[in-house]
C-alpha atoms as a PDB file:
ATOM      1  CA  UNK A   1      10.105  17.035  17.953  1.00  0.00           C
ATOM      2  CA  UNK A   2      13.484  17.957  17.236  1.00  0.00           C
ATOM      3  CA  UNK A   3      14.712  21.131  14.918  1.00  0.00           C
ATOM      4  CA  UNK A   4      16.191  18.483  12.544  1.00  0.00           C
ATOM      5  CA  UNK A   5      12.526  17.517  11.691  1.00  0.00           C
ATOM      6  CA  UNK A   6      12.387  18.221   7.705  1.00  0.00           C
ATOM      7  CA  UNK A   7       9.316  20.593   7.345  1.00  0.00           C
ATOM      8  CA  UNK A   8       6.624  18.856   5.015  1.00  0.00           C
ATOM      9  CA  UNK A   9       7.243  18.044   1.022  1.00  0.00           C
ATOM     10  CA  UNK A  10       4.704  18.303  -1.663  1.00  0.00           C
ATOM     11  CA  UNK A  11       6.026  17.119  -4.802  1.00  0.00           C
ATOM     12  CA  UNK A  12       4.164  16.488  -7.947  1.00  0.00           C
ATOM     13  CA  UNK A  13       4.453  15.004 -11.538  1.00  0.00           C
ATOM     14  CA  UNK A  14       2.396  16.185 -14.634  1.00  0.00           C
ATOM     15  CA  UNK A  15       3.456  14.614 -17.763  1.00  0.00           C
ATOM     16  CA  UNK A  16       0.515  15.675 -20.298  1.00  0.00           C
ATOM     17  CA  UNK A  17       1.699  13.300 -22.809  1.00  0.00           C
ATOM     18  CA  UNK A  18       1.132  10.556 -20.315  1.00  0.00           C
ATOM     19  CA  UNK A  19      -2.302  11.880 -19.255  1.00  0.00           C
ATOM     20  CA  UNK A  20      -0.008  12.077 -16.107  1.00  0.00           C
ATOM     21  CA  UNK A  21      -1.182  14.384 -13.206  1.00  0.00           C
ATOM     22  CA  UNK A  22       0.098  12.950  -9.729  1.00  0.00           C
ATOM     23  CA  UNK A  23       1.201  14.486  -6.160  1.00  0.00           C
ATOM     24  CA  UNK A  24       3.071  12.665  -3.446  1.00  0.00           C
ATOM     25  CA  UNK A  25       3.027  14.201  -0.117  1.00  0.00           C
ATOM     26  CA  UNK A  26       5.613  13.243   3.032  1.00  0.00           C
ATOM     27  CA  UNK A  27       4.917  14.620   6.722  1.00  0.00           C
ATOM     28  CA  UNK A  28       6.530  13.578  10.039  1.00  0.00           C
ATOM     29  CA  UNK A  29       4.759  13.821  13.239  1.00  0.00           C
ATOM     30  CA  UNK A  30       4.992  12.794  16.247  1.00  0.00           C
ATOM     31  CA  UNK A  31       2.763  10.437  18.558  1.00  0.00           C
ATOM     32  CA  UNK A  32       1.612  10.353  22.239  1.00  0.00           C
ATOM     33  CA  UNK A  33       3.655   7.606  22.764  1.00  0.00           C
ATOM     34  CA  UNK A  34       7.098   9.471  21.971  1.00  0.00           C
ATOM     35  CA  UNK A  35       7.497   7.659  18.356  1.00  0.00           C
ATOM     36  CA  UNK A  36       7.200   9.568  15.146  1.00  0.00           C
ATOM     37  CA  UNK A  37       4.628   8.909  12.219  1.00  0.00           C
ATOM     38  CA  UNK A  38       5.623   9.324   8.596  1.00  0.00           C
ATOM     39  CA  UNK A  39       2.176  10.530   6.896  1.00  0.00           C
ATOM     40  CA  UNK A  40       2.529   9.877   2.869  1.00  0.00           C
ATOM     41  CA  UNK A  41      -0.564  10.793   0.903  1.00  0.00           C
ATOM     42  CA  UNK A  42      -0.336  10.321  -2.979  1.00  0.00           C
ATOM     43  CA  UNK A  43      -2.938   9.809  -5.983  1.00  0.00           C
ATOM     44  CA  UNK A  44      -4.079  12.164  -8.906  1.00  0.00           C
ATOM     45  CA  UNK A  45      -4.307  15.786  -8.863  1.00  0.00           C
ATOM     46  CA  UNK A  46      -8.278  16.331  -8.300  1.00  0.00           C
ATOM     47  CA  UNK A  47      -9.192  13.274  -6.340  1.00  0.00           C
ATOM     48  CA  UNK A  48      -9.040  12.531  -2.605  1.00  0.00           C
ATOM     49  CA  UNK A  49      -5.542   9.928  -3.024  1.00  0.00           C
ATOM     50  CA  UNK A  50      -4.366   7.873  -0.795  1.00  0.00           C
ATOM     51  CA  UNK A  51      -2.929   7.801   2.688  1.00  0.00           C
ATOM     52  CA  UNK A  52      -0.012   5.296   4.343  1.00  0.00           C
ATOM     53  CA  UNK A  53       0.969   6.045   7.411  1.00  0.00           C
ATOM     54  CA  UNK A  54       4.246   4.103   8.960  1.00  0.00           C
ATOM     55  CA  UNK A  55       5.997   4.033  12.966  1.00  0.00           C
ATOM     56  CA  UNK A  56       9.182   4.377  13.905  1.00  0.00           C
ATOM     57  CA  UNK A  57      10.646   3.981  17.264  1.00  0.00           C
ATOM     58  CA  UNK A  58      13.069   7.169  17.141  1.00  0.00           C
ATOM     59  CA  UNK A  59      13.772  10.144  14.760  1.00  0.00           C
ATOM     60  CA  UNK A  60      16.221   9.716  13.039  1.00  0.00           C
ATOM     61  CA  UNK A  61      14.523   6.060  11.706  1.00  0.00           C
ATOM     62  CA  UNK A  62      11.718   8.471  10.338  1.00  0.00           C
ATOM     63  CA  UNK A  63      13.973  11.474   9.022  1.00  0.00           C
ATOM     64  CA  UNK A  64      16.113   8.652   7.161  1.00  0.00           C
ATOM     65  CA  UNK A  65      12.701   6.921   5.938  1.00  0.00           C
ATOM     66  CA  UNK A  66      11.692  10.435   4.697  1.00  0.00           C
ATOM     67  CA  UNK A  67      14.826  11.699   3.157  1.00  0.00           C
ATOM     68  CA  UNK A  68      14.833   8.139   1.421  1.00  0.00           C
ATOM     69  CA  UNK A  69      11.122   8.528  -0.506  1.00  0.00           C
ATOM     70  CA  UNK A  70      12.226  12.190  -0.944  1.00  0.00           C
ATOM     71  CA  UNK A  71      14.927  10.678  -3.304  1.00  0.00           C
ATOM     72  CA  UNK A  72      13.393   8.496  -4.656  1.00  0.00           C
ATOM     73  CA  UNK A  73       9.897  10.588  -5.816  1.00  0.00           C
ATOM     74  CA  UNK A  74      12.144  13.313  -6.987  1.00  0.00           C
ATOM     75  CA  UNK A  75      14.346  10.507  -9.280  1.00  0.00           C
ATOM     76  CA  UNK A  76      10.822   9.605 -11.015  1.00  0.00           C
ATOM     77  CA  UNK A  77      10.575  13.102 -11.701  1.00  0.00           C
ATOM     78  CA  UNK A  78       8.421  14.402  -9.344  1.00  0.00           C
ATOM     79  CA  UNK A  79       9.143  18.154  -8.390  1.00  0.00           C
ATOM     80  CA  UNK A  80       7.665  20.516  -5.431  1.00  0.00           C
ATOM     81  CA  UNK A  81       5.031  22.657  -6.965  1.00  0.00           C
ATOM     82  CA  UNK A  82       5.423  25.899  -9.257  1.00  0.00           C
END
């Protein structure tokens, strides 16, 4: 892959008011094929989550897919890991 590949985010969201203890995790990789996967895992700290993985024909399709969840996780107030 290309050096414009963003290197993988972890991001999480504890709220302890909310009993709120979440991660949301973004990874690009490529296939065999010469398309590029974008991996998100997400659930509740302590438990195995959940997994989603979506193709795209080209990079830049997957760098704008992951720059766009990126934005959005980190405008519900999730935050990369202390």
């Amino acid at each position: 892959m290309p050096d414009d590949t963003p290197p993988p985010l972890s991001l999480r969201r504890v709220e302890p008011a909310l009993n709120m203890k979440r991660f949301y995790t973004l990874t690009l990789q490529p296939t065999l094929f010469g398309e590029v996967t974008l991996i998100r895992h997400w659930g509740r700290i302590g438990t195995r989550g959940q997994n989603l993985i979506e193709t795209f024909a080209d990079q830049e399709a997957a760098v704008s897919a992951f720059t766009r969840l990126a934005r959005s996780k980190r405008a519900r107030g999730y935050v990369p890991p202390a």
